[in-house]
Protein backbone atom coordinates (compact mmCIF):
# COMPACT_ATOMS: atom_id res chain seq x y z
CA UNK A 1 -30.61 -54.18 12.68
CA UNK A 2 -29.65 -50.78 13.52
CA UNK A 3 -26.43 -51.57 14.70
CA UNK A 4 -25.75 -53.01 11.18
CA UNK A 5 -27.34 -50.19 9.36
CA UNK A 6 -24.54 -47.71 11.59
CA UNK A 7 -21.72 -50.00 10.09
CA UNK A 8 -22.55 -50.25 7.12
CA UNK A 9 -23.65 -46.57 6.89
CA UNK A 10 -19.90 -45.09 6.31
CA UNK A 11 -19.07 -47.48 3.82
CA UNK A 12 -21.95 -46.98 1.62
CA UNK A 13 -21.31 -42.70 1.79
CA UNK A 14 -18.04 -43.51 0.69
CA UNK A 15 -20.11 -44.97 -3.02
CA UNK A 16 -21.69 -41.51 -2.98
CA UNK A 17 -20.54 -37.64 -2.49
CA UNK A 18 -21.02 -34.65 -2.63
CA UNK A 19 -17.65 -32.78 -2.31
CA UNK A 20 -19.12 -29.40 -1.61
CA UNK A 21 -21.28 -28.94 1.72
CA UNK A 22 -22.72 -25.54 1.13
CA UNK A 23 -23.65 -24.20 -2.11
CA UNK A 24 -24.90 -20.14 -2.84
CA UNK A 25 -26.77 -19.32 -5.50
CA UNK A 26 -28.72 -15.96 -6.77
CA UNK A 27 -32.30 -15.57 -6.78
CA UNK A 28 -33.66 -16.21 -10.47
CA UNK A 29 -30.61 -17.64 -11.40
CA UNK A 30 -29.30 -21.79 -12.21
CA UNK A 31 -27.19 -23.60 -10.04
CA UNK A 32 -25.46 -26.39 -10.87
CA UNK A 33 -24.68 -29.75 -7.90
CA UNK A 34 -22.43 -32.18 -8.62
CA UNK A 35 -22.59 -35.61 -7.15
CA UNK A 36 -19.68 -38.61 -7.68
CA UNK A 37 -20.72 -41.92 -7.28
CA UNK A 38 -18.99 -45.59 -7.94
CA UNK A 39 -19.35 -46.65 -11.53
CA UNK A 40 -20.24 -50.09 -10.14
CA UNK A 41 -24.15 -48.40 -9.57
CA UNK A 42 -24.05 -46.67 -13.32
CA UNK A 43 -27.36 -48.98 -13.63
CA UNK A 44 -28.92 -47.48 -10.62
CA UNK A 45 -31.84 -45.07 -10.80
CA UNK A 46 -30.43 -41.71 -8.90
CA UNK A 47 -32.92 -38.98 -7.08
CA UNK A 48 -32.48 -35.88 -6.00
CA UNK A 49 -34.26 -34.88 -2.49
CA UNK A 50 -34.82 -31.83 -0.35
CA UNK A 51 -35.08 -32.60 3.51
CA UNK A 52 -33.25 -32.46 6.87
CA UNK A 53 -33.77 -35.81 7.06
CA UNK A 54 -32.66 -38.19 5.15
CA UNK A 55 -35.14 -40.88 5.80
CA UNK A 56 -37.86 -38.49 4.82
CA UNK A 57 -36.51 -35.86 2.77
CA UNK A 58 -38.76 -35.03 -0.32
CA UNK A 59 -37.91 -36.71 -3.23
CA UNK A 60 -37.64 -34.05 -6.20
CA UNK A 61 -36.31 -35.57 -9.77
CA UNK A 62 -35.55 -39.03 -10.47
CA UNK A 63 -33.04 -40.14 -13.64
CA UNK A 64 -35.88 -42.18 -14.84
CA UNK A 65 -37.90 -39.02 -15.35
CA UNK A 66 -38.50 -36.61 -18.55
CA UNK A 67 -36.81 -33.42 -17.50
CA UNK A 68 -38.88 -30.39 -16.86
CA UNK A 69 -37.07 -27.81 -17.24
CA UNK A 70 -36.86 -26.74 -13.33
CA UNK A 71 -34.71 -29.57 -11.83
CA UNK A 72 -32.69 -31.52 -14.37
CA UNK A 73 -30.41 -34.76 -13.50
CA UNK A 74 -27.46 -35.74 -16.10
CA UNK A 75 -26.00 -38.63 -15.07
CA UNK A 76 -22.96 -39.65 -17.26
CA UNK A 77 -22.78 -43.31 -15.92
CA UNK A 78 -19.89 -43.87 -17.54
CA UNK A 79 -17.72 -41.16 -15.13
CA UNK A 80 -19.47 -41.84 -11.89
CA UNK A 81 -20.71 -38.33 -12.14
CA UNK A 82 -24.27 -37.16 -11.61
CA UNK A 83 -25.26 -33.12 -12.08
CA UNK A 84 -28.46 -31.66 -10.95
CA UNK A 85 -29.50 -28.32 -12.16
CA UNK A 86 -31.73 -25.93 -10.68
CA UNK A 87 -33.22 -23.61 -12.87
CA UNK A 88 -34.56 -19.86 -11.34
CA UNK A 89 -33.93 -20.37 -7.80
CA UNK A 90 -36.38 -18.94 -5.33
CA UNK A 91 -36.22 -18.01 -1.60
CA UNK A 92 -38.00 -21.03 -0.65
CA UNK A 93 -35.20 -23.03 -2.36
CA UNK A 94 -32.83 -22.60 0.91
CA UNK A 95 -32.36 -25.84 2.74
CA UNK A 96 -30.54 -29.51 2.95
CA UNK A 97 -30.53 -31.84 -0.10
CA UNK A 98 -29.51 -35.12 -0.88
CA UNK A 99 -28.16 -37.12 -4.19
CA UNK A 100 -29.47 -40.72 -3.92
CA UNK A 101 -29.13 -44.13 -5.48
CA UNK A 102 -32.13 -45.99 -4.92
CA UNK A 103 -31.60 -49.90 -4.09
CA UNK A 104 -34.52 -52.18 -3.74
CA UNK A 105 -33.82 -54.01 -0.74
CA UNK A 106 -30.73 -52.58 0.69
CA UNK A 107 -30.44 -49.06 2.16
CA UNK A 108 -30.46 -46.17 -0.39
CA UNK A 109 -27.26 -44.52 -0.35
CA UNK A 110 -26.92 -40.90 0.12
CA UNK A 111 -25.19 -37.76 0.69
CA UNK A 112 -26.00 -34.25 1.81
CA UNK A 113 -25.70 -30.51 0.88
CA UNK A 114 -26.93 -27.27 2.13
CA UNK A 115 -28.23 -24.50 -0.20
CA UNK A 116 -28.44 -21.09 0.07
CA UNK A 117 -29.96 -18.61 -1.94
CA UNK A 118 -29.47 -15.23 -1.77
CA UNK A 119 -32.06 -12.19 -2.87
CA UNK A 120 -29.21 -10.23 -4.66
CA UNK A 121 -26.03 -11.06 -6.40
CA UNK A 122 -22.98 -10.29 -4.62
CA UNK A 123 -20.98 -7.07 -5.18
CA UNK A 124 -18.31 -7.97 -7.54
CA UNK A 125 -14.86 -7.27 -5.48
CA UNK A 126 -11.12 -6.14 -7.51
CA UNK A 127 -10.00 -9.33 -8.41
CA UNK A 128 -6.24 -10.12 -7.77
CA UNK A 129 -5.07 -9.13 -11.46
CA UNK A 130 -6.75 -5.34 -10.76
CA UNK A 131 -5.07 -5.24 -7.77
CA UNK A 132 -1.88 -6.43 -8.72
CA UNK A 133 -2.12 -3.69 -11.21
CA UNK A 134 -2.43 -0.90 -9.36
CA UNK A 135 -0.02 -1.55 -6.62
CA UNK A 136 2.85 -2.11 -9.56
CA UNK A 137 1.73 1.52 -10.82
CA UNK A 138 0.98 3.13 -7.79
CA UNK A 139 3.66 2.36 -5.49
CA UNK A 140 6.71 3.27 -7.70
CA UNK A 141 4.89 6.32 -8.05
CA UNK A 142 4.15 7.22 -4.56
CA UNK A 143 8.14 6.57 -4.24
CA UNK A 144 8.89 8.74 -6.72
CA UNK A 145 6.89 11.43 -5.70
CA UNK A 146 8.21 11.01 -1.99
CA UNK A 147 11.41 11.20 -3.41
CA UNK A 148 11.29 14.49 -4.98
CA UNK A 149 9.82 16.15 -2.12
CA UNK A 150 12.63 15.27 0.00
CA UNK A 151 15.22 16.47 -2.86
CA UNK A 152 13.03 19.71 -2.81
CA UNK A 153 13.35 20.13 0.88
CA UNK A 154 17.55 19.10 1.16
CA UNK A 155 18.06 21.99 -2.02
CA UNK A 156 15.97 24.18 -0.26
CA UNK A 157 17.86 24.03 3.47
CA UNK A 158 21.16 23.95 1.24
CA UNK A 159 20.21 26.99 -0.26
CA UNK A 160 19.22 28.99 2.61
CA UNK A 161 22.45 28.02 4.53
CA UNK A 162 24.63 28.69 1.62
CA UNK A 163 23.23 32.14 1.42
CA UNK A 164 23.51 32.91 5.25
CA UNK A 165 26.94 31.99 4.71
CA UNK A 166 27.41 34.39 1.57
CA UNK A 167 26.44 37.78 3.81
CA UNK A 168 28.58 36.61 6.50
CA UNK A 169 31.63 36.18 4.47
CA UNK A 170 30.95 40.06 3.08
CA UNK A 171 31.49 41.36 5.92
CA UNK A 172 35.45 42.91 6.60
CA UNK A 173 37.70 41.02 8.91
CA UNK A 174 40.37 42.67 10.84
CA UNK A 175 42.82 40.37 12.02
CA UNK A 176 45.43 41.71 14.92
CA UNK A 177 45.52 44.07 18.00
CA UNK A 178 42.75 47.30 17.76
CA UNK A 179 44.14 50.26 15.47
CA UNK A 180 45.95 52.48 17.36
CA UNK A 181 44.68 56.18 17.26
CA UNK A 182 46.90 59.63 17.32
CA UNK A 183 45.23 62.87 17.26
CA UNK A 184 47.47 66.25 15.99
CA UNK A 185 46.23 69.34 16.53
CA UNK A 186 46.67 71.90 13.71
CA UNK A 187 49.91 73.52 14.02
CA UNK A 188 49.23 77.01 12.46
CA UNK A 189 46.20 79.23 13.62
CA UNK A 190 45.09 79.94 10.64
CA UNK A 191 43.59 75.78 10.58
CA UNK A 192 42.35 76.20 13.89
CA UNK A 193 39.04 74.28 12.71
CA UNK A 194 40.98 71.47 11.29
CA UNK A 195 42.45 68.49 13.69
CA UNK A 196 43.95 65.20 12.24
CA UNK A 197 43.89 61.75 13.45
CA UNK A 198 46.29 59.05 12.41
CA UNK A 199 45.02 55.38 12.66
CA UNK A 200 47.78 53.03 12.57
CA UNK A 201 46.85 49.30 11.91
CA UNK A 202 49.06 46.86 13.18
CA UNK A 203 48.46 44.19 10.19
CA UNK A 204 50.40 42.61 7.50
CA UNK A 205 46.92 42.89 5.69
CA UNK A 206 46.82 45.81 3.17
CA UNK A 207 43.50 47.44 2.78
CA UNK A 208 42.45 48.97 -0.49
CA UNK A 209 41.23 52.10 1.13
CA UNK A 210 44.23 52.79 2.84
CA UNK A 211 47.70 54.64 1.82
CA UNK A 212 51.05 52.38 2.56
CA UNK A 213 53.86 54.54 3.83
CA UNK A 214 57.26 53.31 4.60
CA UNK A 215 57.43 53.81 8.36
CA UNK A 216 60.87 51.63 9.05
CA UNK A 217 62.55 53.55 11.55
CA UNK A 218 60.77 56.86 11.07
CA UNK A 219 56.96 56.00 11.98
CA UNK A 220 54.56 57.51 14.81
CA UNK A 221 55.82 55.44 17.94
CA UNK A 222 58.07 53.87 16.52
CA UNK A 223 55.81 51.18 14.80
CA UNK A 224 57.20 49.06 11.61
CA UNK A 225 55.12 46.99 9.62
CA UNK A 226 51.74 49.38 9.91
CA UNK A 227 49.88 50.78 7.35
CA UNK A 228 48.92 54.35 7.87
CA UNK A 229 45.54 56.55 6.93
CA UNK A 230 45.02 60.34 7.82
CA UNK A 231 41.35 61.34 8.85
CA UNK A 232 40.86 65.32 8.82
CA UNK A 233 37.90 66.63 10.99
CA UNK A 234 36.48 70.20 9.87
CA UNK A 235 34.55 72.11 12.75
């Protein structure tokens, strides 16, 4: 006989489930079990039971019975779909139930659930569509902003090297050999306290500051192409 009842077990669940194995539900609030079953046992009285076992578990609410407003059965026969509410859920409401069918001389057949209920309603988390939001808004922003701090640092190095650049390019170039130097002494008495000192630059370049003379053939030395300056020194 008990060999029979273990065949026979599987196919009789398959008459009767109850999709989800583990329900949650808050303390002083409903909770809602739904339980599929063939439409060939829409006649059928249903139960709802609370027990490990299943051959003992506590029977709770039958169909047949006037709902009381703490465990309620609606079984729409014609969908194969029974729902038991649980109305203000307490502690003590934690454990394994079963939806029945209840057959007279043939095995009842069942399925199970587990029930938990919790002393305090979750913390509500960002749901996807708040978090979708913000990283649409923030991350184009964070780019931006990453953006102009690197424009801010490129101007700034740009700007420091252009101005290095601008004092170097102040300063006078002299291009050529070293000016060459000739130092007169006065030729009267008199300007004994005066000496003269002719710096010859040996560059095509013409300085501002400096007096051109025509030196072909006639210069200091013999030098062509030289531009020519006189520097008096008073004792």
């Amino acid at each position: 006989m008990k060999i029979l009842a273990i065949l026979v077990l599987p196919i009789l669940t398959d008459c009767l489930t109850i999709e989800e194995k583990q329900y949650t539900g808050n303390k002083g609030s409903p909770i809602n079990v739904e339980c599929d079953y063939d439409p060939a046992y829409k006649e059928y009285v249903k139960y709802w039971c609370k027990g490990y076992y299943r051959a003992s578990c506590t029977i709770l609410r039958y169909t047949s019975q006037t709902p009381d407003g703490e465990i309620m059965i609606n079984d729409q026969a014609t969908d194969g779909k029974m729902t038991v509410t649980m109305e203000k859920l307490r502690s003590e409401d934690t454990g394994w139930y079963w939806c029945g069918i209840e057959r007279s001389h043939l095995l009842d057949i069942m399925d199970y659930t587990y029930l938990t209920v919790a002393d305090h309603a979750p913390e509500k988390n960002m749901n996807n569509d708040e978090f979708t939001w913000l990283y649409y808004i923030l991350t184009p922003l964070f780019g931006f902003v990453l953006l102009l701090f690197v424009v801010a640092v490129i101007s700034r190095r740009t700007m420091r090297k252009n101005k290095a650049l601008g004092k170097s390019s102040c300063q006078p170039r002299l291009e050529g050999t070293s000016p060459h130097i000739v130092i007169t002494p006065p030729s009267d008495k008199s300007e004994s306290y005066v000496t003269y000192a002719d710096i010859i630059l040996n560059s095509k370049e013409q300085p501002q500051h400096l007096k051109q003379v025509d030196t072909s053939g006639k210069g200091q030395d013999g030098l062509q192409d030289a531009e020519y300056s006189e520097v008096v020194f008073r004792q």
